[in-house]
N, C-alpha and C. Protein backbone atom coordinates (compact mmCIF):
# COMPACT_ATOMS: atom_id res chain seq x y z
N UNK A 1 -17.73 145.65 105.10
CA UNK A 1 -18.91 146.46 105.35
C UNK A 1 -19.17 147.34 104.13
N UNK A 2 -20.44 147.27 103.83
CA UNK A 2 -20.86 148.37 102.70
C UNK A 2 -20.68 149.59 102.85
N UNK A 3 -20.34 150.53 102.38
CA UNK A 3 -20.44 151.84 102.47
C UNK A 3 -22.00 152.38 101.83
N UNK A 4 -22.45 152.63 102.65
CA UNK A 4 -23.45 153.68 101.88
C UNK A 4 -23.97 155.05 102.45
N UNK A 5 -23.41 156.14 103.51
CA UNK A 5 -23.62 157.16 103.66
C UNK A 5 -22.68 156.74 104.44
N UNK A 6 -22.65 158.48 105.05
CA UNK A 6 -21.87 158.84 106.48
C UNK A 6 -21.77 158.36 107.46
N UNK A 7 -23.26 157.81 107.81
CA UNK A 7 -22.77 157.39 109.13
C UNK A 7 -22.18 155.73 109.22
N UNK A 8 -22.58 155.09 107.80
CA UNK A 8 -21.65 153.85 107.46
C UNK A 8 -20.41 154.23 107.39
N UNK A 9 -19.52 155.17 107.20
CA UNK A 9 -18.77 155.67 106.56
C UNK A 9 -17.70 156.02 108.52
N UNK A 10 -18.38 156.50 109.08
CA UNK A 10 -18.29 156.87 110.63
C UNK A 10 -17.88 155.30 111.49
N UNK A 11 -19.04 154.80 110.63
CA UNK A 11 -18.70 152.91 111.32
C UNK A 11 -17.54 152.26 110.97
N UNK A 12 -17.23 152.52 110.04
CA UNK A 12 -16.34 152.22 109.19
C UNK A 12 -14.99 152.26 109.87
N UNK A 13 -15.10 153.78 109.81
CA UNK A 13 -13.87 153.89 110.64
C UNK A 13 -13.54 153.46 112.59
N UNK A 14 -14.62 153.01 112.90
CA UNK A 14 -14.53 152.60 114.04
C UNK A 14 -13.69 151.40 114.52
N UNK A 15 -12.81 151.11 115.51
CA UNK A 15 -11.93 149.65 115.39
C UNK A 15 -12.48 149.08 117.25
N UNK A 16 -11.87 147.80 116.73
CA UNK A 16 -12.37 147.03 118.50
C UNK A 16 -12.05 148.19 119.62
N UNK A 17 -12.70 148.01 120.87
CA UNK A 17 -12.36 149.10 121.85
C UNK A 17 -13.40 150.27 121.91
N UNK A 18 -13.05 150.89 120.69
CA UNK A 18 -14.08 151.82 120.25
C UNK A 18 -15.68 152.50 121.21
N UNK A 19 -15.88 153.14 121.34
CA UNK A 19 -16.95 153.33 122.61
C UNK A 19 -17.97 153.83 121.32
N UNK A 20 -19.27 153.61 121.13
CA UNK A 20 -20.13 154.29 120.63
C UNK A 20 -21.18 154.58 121.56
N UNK A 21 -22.10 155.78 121.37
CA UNK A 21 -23.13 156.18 122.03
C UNK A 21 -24.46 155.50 121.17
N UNK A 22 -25.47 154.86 122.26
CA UNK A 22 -26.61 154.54 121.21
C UNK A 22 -27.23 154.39 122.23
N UNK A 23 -28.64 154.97 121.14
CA UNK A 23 -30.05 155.04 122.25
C UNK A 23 -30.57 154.00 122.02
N UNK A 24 -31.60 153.06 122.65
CA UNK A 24 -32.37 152.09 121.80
C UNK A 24 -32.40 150.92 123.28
N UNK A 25 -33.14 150.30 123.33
CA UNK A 25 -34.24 149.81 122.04
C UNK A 25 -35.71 150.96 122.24
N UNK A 26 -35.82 151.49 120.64
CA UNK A 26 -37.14 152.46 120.45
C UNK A 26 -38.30 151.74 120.17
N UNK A 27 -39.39 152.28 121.06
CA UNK A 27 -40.76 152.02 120.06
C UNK A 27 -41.01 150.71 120.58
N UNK A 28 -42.05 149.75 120.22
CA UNK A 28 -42.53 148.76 120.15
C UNK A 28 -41.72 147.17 119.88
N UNK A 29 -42.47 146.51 119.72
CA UNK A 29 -41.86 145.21 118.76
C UNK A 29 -43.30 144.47 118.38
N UNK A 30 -42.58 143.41 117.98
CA UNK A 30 -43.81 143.17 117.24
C UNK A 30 -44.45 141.95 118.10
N UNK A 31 -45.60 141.57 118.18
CA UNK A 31 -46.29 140.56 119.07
C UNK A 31 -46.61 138.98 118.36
N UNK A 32 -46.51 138.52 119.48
CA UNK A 32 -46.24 137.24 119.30
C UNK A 32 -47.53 136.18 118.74
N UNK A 33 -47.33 135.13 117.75
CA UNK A 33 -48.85 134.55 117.08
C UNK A 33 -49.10 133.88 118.52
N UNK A 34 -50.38 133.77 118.12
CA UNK A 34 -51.34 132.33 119.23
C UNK A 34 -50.83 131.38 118.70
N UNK A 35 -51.43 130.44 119.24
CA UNK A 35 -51.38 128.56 119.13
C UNK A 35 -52.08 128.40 117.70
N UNK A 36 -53.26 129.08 117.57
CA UNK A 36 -53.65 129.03 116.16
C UNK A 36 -53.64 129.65 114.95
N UNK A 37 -52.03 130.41 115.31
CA UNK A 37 -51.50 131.46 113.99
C UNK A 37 -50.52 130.96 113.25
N UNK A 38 -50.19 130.67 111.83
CA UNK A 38 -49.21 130.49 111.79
C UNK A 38 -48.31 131.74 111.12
N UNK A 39 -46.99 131.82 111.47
CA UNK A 39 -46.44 132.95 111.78
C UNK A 39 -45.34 133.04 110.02
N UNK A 40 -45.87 134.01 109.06
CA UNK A 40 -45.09 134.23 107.65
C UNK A 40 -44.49 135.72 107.86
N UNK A 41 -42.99 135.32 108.41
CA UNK A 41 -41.77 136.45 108.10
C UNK A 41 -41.91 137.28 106.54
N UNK A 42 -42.31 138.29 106.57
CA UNK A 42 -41.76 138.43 104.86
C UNK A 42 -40.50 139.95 104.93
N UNK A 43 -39.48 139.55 104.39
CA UNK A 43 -38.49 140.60 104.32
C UNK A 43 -37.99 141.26 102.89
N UNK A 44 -37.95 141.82 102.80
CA UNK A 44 -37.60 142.55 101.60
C UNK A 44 -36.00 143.09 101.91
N UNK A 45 -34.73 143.18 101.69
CA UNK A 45 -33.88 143.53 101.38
C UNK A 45 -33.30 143.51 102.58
N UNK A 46 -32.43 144.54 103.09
CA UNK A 46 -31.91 144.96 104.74
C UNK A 46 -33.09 144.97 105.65
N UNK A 47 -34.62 144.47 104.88
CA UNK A 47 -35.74 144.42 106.01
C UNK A 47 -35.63 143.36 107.19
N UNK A 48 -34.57 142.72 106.76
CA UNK A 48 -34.39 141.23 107.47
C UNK A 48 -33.91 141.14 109.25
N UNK A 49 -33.03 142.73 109.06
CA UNK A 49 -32.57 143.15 110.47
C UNK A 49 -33.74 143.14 111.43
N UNK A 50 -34.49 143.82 111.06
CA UNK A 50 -35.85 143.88 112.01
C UNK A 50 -36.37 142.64 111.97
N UNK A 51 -36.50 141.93 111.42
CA UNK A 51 -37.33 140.33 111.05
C UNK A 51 -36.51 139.46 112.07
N UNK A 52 -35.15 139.54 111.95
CA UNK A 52 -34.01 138.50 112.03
C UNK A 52 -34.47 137.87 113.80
N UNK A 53 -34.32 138.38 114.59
CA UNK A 53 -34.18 138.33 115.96
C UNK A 53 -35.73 137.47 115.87
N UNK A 54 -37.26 137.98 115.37
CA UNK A 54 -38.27 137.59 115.30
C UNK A 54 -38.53 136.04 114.96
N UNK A 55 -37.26 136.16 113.95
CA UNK A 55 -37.04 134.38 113.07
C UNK A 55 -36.71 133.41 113.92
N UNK A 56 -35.61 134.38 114.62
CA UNK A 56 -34.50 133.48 115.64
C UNK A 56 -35.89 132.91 117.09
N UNK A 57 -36.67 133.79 117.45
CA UNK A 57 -37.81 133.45 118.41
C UNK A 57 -38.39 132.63 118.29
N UNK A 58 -39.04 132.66 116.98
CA UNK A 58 -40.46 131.60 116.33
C UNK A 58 -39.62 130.42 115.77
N UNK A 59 -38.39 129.84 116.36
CA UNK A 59 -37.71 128.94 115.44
C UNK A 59 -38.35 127.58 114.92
N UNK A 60 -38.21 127.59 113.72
CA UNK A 60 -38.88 126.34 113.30
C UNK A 60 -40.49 126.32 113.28
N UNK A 61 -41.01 127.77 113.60
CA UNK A 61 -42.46 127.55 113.39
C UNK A 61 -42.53 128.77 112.23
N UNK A 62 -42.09 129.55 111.55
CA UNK A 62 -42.46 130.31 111.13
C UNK A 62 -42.11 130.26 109.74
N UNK A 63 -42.56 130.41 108.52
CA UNK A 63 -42.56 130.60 107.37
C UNK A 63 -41.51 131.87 107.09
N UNK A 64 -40.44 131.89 106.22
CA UNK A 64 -39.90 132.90 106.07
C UNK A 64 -39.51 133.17 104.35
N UNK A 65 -40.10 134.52 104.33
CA UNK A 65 -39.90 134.47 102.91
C UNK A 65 -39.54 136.11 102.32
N UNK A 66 -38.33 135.96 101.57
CA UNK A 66 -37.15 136.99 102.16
C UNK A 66 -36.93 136.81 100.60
N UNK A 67 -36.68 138.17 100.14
CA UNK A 67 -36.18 138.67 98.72
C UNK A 67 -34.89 140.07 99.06
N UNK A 68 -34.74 139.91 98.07
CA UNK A 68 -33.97 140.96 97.09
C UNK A 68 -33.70 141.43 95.80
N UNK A 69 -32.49 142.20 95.30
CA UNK A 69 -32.47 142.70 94.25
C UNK A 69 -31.84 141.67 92.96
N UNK A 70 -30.47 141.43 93.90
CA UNK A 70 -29.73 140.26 93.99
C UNK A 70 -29.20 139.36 94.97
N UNK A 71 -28.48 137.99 94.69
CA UNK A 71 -28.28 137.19 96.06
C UNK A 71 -26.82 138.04 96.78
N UNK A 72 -26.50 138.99 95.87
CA UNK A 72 -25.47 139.85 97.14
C UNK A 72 -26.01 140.33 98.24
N UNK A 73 -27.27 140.98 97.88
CA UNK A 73 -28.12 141.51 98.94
C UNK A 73 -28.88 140.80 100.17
N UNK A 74 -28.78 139.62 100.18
CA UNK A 74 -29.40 138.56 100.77
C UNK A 74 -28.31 138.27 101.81
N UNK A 75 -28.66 138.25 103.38
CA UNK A 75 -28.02 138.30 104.08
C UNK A 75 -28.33 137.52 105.32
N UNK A 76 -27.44 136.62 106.27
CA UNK A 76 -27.95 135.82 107.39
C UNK A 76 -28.32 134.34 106.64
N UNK A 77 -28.18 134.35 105.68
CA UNK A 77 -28.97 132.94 105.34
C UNK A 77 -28.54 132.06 105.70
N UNK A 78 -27.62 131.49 106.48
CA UNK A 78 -27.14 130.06 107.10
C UNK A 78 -28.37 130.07 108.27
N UNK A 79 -28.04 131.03 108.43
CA UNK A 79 -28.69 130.89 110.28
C UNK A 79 -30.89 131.33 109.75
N UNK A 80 -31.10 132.02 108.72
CA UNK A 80 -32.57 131.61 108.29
C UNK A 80 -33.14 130.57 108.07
N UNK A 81 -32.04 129.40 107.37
CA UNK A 81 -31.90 128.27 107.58
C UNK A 81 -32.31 127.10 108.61
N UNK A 82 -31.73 127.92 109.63
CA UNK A 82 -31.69 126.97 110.60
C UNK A 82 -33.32 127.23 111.22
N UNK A 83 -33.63 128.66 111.38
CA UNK A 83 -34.60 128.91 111.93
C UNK A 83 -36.02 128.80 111.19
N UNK A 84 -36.44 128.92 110.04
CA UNK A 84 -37.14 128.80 109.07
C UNK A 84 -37.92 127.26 109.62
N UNK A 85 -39.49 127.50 108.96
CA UNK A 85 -40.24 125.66 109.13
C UNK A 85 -40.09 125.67 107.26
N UNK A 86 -40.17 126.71 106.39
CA UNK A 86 -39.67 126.84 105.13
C UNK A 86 -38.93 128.46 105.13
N UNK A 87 -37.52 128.34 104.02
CA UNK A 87 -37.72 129.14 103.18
C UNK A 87 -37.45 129.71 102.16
N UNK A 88 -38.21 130.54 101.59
CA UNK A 88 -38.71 130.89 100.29
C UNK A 88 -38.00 131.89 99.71
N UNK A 89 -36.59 132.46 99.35
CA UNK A 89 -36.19 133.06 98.28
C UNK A 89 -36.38 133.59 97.52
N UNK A 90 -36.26 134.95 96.78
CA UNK A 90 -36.68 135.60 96.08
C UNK A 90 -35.24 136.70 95.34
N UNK A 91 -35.15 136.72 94.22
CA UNK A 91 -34.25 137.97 94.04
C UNK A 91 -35.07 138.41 92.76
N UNK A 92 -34.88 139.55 92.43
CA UNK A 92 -35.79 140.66 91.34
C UNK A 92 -34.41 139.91 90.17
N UNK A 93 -34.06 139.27 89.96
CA UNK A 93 -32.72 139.33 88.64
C UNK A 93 -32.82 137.74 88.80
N UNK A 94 -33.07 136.76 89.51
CA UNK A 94 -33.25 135.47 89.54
C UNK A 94 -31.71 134.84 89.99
N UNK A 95 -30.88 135.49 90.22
CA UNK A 95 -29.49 134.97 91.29
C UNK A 95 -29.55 134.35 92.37
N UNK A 96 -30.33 133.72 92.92
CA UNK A 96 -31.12 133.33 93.89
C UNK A 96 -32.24 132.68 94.64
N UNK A 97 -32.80 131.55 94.23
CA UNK A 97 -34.37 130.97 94.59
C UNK A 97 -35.13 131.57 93.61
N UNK A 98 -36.46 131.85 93.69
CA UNK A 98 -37.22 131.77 92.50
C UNK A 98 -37.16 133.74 92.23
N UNK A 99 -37.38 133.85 90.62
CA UNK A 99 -36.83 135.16 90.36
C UNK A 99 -38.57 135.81 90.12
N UNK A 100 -38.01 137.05 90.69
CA UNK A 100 -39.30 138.18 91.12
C UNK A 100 -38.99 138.75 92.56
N UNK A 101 -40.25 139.17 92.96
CA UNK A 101 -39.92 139.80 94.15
C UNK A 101 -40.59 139.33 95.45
N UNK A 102 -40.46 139.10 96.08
CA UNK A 102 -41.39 138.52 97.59
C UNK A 102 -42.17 139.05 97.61
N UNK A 103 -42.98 140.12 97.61
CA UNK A 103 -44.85 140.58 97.31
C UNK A 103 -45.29 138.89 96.51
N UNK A 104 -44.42 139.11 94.93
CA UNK A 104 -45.16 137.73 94.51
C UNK A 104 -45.34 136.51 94.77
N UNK A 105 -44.17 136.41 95.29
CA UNK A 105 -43.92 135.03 96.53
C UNK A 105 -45.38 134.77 97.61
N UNK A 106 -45.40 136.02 97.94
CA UNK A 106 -46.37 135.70 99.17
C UNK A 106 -47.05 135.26 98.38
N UNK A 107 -48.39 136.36 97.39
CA UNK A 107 -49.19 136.29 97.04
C UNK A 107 -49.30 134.76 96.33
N UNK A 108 -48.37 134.61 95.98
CA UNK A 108 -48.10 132.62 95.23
C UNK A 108 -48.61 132.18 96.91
N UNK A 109 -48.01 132.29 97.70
CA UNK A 109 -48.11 131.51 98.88
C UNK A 109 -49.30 131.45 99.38
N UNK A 110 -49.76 132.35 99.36
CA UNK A 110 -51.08 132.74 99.65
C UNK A 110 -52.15 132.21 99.51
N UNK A 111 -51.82 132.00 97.62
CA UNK A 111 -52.94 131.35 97.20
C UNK A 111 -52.91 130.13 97.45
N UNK A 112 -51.50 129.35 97.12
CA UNK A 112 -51.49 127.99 97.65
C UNK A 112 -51.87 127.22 98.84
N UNK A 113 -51.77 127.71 99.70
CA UNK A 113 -52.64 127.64 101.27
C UNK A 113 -53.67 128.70 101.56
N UNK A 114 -54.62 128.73 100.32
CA UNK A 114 -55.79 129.93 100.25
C UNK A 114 -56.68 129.00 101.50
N UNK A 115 -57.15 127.80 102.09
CA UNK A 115 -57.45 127.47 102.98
C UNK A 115 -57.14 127.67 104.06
N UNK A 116 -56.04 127.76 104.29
CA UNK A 116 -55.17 128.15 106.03
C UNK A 116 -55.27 129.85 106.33
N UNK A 117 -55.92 130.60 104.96
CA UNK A 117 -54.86 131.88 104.65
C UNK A 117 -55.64 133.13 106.20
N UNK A 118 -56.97 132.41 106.62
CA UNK A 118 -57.41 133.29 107.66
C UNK A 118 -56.50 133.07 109.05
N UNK A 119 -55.73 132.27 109.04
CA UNK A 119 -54.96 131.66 110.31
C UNK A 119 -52.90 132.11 110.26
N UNK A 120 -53.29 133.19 109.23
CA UNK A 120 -51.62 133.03 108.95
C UNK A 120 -51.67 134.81 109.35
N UNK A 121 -50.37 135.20 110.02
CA UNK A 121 -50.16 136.09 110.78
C UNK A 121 -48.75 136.48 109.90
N UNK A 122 -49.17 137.98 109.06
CA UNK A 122 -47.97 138.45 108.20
C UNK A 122 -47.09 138.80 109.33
N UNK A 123 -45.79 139.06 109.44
CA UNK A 123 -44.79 140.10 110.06
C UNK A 123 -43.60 140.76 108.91
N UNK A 124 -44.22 141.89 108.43
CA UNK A 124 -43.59 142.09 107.42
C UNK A 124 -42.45 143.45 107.89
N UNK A 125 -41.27 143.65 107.05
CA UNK A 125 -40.31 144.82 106.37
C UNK A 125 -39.55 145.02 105.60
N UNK A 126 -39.71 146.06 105.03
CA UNK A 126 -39.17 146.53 103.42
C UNK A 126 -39.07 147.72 103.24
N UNK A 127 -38.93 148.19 101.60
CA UNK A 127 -39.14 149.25 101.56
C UNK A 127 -41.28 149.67 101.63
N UNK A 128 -41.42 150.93 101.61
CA UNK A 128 -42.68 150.84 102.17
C UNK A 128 -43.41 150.88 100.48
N UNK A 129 -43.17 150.57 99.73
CA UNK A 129 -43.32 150.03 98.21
C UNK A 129 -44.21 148.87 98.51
N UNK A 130 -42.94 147.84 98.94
CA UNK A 130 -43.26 146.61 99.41
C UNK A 130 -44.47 146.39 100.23
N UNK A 131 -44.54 147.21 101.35
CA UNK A 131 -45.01 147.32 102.63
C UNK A 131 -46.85 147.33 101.64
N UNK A 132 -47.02 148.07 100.88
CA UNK A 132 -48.08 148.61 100.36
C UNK A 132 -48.84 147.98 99.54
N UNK A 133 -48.21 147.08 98.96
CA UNK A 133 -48.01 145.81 98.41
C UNK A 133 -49.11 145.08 98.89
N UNK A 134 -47.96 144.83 100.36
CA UNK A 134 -48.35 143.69 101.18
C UNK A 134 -49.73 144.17 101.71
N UNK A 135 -50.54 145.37 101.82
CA UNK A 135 -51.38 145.58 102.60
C UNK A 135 -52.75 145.66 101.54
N UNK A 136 -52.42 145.93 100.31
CA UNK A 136 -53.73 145.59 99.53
C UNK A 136 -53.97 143.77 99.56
N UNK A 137 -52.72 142.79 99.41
CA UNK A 137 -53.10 142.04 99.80
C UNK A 137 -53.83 141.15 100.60
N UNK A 138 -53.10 141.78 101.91
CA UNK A 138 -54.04 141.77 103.32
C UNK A 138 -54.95 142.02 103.45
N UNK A 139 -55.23 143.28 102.77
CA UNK A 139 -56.93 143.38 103.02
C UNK A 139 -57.62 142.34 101.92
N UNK A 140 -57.34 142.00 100.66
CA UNK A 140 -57.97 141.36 99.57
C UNK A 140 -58.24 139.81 100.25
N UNK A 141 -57.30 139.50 101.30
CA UNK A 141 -57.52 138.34 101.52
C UNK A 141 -57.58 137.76 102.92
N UNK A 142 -58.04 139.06 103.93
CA UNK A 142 -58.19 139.22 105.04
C UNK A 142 -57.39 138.51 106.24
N UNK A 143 -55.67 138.42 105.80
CA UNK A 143 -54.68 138.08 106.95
C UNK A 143 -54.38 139.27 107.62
N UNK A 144 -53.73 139.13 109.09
CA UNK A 144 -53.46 139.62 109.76
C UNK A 144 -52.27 140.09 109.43
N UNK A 145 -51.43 141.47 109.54
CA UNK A 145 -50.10 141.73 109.21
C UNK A 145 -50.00 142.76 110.12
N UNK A 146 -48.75 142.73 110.42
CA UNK A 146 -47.80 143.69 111.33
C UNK A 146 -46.65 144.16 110.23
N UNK A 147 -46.22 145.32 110.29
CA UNK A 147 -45.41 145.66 109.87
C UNK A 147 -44.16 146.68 110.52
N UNK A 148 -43.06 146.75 109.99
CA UNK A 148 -41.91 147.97 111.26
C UNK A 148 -41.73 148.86 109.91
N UNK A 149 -41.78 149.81 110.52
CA UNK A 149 -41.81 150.83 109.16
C UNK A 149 -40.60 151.84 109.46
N UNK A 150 -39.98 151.86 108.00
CA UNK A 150 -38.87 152.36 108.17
C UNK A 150 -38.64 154.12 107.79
N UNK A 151 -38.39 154.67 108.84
CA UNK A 151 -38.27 155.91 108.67
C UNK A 151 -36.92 157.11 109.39
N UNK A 152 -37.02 157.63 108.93
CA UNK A 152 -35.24 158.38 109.45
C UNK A 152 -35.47 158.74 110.99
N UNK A 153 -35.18 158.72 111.73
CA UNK A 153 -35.43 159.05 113.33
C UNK A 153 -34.64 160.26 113.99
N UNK A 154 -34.60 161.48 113.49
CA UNK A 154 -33.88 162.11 113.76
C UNK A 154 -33.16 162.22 115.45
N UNK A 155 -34.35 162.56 116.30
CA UNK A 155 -34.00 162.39 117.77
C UNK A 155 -34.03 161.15 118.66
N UNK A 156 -35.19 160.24 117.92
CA UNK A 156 -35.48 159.10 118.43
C UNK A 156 -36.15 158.97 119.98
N UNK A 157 -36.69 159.98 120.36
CA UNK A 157 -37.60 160.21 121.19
C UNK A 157 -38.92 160.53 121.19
N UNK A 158 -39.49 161.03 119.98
CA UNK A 158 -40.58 161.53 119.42
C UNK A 158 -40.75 162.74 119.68
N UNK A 159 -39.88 163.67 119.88
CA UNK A 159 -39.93 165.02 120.22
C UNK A 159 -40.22 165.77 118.70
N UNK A 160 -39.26 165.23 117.56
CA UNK A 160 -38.58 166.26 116.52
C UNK A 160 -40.30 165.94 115.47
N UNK A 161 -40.75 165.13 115.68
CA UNK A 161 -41.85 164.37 114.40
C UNK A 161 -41.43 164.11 113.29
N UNK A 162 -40.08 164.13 112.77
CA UNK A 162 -39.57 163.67 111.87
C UNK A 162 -39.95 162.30 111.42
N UNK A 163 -40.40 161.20 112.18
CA UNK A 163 -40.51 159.89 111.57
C UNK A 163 -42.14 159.80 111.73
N UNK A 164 -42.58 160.45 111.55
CA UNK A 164 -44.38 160.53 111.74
C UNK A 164 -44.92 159.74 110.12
N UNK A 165 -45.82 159.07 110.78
CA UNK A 165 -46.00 158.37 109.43
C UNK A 165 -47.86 158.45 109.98
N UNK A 166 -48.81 158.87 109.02
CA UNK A 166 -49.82 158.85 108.38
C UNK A 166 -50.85 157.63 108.90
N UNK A 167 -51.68 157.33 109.81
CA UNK A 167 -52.29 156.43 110.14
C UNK A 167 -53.87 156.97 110.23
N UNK A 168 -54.59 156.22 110.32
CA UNK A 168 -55.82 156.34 110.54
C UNK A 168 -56.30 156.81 111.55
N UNK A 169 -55.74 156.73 112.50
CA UNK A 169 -55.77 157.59 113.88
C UNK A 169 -54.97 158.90 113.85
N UNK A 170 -54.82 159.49 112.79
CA UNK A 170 -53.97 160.59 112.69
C UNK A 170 -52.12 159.98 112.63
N UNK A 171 -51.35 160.87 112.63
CA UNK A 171 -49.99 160.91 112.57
C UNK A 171 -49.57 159.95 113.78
N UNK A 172 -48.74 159.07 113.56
CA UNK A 172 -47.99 158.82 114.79
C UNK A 172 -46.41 158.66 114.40
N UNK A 173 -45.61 158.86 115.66
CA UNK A 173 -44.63 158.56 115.54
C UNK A 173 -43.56 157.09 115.45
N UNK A 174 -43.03 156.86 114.22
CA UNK A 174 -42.17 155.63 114.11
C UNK A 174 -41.79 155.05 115.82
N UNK A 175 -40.61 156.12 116.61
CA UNK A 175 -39.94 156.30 117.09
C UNK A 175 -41.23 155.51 118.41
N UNK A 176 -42.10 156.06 118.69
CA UNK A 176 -42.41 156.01 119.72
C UNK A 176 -43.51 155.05 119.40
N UNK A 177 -44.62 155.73 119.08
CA UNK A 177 -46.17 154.67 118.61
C UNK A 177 -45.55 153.34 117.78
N UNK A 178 -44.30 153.31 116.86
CA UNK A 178 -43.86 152.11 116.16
C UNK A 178 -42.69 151.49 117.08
N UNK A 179 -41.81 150.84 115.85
CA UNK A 179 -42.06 150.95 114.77
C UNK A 179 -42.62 150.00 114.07
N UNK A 180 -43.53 149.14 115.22
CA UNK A 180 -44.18 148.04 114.44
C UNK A 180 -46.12 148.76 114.18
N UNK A 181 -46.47 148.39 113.26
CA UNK A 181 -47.94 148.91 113.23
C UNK A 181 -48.59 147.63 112.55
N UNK A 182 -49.90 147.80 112.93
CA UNK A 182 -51.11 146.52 112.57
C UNK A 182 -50.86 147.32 111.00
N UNK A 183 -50.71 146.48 110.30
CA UNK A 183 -51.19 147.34 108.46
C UNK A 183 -51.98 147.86 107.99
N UNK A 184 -53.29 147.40 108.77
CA UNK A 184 -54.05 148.18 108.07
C UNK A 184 -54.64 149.48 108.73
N UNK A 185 -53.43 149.97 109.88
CA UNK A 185 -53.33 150.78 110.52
C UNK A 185 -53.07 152.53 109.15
N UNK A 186 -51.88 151.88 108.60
CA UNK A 186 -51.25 152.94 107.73
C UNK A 186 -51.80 153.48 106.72
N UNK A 187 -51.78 154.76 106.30
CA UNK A 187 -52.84 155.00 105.36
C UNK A 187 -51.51 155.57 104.13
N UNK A 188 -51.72 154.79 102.99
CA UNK A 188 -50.66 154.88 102.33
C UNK A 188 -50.94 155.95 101.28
């Protein structure tokens, strides 16, 4: 297991047996394509956790196209594999499928099935870099995208507003209103 803060650090030390407290499942999920959508996963890094379960659903119908920094960072891939109708690889250093970042991937993808491209249903997560990316796209080329947006959840009830993120309808909360949102919901 990686270490990267405290509460990895808390996990860490946890062994079989172990009792943890956890709230969840928060917020939304993300909704399912029609008969005439076809359904493009795009993940950016640890975005894949939220994606993963989505992949495992749509098996074999969904386009999945999943980057990172490097192929250390790239994670689940036997089983993306299995579930994937393609997929598409990406690392920023080229350790991995084609080198760059999955924004460019899509946008390659995009154009290459610029005919299908009103019928293709994004489900995107990343960092919200990425996310922002993906939504000038979306609008430039008028697909549908969902996105889970990642934000710290302090209480995870929507009490504290700590995970309030900026929408067109005013503020809403990750925790509660998310954490999936239509994209062109978010006002970046």
């Amino acid at each position: 297991m990686v270490r990267a803060g405290p509460a990895t650090e808390i996990l860490k030390g946890k062994t079989p047996g172990n009792l943890l407290d956890v709230l969840g499942p928060l917020g939304n999920s993300y909704p399912m394509p029609t008969k005439n959508q076809t359904p493009l996963i795009v993940a950016g890094g640890i975005g894949i956790a939220s994606l993963f379960f989505l992949a495992e659903r749509l098996a074999k119908s969904a386009y999945i196209l999943y980057g990172a920094r490097t192929e250390h960072e790239l994670f689940f891939m036997n089983e993306l594999k299995e579930y994937a109708r393609d997929l598409l690889i990406s690392t920023d250093d080229g350790s991995n499928g084609e080198r760059g970042t999955v924004v460019e991937v899509l946008s390659n993808f995009l154009t290459r099935h610029s005919s299908l491209v009103t019928r293709h249903l994004i489900y995107a997560c990343g960092s919200r870099q990425m996310l922002e990316a993906i939504s000038k796209i979306t609008a430039d080329k008028g697909v549908t995208a969902y996105i889970s947006m990642e934000e710290n959840m302090a209480c995870g009830i929507g009490a504290c507003l700590g995970c309030a993120v900026r929408t067109k309808d005013g503020y809403k909360r990750v925790c509660k209103e998310g954490p999936v949102f239509p994209i062109e919901e978010i006002v970046w």
